[in-house]
N, C-alpha and C. Protein backbone atom coordinates (compact mmCIF):
# COMPACT_ATOMS: atom_id res chain seq x y z
N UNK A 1 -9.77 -4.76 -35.28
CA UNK A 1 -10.01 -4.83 -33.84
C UNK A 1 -11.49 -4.63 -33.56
N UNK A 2 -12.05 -5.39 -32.69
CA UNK A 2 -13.23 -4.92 -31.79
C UNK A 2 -13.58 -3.70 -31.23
N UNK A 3 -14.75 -3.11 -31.51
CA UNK A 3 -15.02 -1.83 -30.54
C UNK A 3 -15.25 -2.02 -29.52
N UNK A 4 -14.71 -1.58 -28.19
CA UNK A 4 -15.06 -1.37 -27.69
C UNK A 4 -16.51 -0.96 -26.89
N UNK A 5 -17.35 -1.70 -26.15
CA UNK A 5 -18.76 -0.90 -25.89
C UNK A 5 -18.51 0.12 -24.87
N UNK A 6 -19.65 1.10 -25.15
CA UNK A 6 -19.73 2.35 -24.53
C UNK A 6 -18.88 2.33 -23.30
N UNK A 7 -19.83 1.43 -22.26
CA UNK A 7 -19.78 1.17 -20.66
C UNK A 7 -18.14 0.91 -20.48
N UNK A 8 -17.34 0.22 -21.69
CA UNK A 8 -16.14 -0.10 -20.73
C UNK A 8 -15.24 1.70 -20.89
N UNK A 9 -16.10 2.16 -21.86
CA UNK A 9 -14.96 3.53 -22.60
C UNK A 9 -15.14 4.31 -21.25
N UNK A 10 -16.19 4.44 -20.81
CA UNK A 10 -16.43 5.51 -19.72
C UNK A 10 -15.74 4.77 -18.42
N UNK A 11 -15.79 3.89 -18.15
CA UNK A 11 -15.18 2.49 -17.03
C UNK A 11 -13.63 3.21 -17.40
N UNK A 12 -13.00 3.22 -17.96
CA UNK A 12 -11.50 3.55 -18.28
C UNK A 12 -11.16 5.13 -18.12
N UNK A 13 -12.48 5.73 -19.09
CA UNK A 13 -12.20 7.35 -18.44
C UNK A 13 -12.10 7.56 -17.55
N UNK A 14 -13.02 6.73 -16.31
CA UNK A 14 -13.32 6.88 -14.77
C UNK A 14 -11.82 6.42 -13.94
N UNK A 15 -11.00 5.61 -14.70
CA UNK A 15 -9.97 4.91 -13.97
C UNK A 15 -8.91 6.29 -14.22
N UNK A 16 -9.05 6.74 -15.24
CA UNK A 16 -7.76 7.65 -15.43
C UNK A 16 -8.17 8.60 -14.95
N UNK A 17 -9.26 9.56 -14.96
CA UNK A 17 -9.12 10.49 -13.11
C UNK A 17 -9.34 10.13 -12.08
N UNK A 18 -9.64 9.12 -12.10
CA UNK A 18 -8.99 8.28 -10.19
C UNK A 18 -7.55 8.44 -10.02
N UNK A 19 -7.07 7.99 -11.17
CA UNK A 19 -5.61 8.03 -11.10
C UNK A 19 -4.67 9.11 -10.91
N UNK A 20 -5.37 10.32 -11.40
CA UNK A 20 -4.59 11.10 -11.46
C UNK A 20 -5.24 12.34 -10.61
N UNK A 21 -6.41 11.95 -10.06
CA UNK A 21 -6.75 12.47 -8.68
C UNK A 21 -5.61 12.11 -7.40
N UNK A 22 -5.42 10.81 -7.96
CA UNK A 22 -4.04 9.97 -6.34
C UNK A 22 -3.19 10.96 -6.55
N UNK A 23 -2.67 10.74 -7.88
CA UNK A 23 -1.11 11.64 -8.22
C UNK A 23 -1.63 13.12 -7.70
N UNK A 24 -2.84 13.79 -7.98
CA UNK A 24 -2.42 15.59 -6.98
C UNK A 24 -2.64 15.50 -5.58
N UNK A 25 -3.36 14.32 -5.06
CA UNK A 25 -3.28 14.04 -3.76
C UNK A 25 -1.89 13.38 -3.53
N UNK A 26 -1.33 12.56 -3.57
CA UNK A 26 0.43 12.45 -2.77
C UNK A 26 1.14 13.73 -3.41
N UNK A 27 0.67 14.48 -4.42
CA UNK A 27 1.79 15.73 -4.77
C UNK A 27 1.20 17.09 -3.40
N UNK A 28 0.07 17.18 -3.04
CA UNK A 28 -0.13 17.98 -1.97
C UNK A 28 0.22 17.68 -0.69
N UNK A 29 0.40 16.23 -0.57
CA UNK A 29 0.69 15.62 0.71
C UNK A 29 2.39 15.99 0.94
N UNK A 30 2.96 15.57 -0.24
CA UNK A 30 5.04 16.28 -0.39
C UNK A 30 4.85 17.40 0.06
N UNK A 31 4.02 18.40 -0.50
CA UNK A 31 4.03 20.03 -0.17
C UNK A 31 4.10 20.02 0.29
N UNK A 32 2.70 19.84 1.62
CA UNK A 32 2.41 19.92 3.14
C UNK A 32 3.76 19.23 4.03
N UNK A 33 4.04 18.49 4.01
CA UNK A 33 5.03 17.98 4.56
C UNK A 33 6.40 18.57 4.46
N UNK A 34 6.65 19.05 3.27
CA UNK A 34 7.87 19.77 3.23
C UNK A 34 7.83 20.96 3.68
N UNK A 35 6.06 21.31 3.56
CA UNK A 35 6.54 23.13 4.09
C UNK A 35 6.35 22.48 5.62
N UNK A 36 5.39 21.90 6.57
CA UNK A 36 6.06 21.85 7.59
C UNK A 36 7.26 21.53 8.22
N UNK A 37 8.20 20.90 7.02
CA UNK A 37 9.61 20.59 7.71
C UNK A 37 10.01 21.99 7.48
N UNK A 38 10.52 22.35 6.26
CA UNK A 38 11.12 23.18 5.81
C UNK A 38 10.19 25.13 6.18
N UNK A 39 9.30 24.94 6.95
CA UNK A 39 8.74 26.42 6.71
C UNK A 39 9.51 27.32 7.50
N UNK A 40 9.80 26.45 8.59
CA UNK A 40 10.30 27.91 9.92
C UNK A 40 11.80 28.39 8.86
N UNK A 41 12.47 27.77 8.44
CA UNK A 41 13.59 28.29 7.38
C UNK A 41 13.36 29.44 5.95
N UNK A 42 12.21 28.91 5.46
CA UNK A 42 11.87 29.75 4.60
C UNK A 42 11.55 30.78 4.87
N UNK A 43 10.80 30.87 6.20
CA UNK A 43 10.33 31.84 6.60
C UNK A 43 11.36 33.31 6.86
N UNK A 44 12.16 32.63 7.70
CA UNK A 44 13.64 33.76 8.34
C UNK A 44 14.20 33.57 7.01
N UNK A 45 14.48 33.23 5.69
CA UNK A 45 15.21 33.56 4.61
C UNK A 45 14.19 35.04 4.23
N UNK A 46 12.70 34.50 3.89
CA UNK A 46 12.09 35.70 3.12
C UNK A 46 12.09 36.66 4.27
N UNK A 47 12.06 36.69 5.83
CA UNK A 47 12.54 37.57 6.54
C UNK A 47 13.60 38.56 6.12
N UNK A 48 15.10 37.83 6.37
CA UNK A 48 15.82 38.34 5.67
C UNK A 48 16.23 39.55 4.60
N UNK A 49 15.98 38.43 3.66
CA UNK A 49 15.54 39.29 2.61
C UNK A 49 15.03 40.43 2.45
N UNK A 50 13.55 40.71 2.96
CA UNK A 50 12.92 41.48 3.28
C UNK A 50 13.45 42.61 3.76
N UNK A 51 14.22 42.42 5.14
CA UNK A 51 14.53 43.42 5.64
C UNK A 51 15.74 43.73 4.92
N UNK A 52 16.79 43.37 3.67
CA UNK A 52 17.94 44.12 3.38
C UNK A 52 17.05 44.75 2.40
N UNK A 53 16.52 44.57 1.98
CA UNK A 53 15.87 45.38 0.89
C UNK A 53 15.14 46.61 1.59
């Protein structure tokens, strides 16, 4: 096989943390979104909780 030159190796490194910069950006975007659906619930559970203890 051909080597590869430098410029494309770093060109490809650069693509795979773009990439996986997207992936923790839509994985923080689920969070955010779920804790605003889901927070006022979590909240009165660890309430709860809290107070039987």
């Amino acid at each position: 096989m051909l080597a590869l030159p430098a410029a494309s190796r770093v060109s490809q490194a650069g693509q795979g943390l773009a990439e996986y910069a997207l992936i923790l950006v839509l994985i923080a975007i689920v969070a955010i979104v779920s804790l605003m659906f889901f927070g006022g619930t979590v909240s009165t559970m660890l309430s709860n909780v809290g107070t039987s203890v």
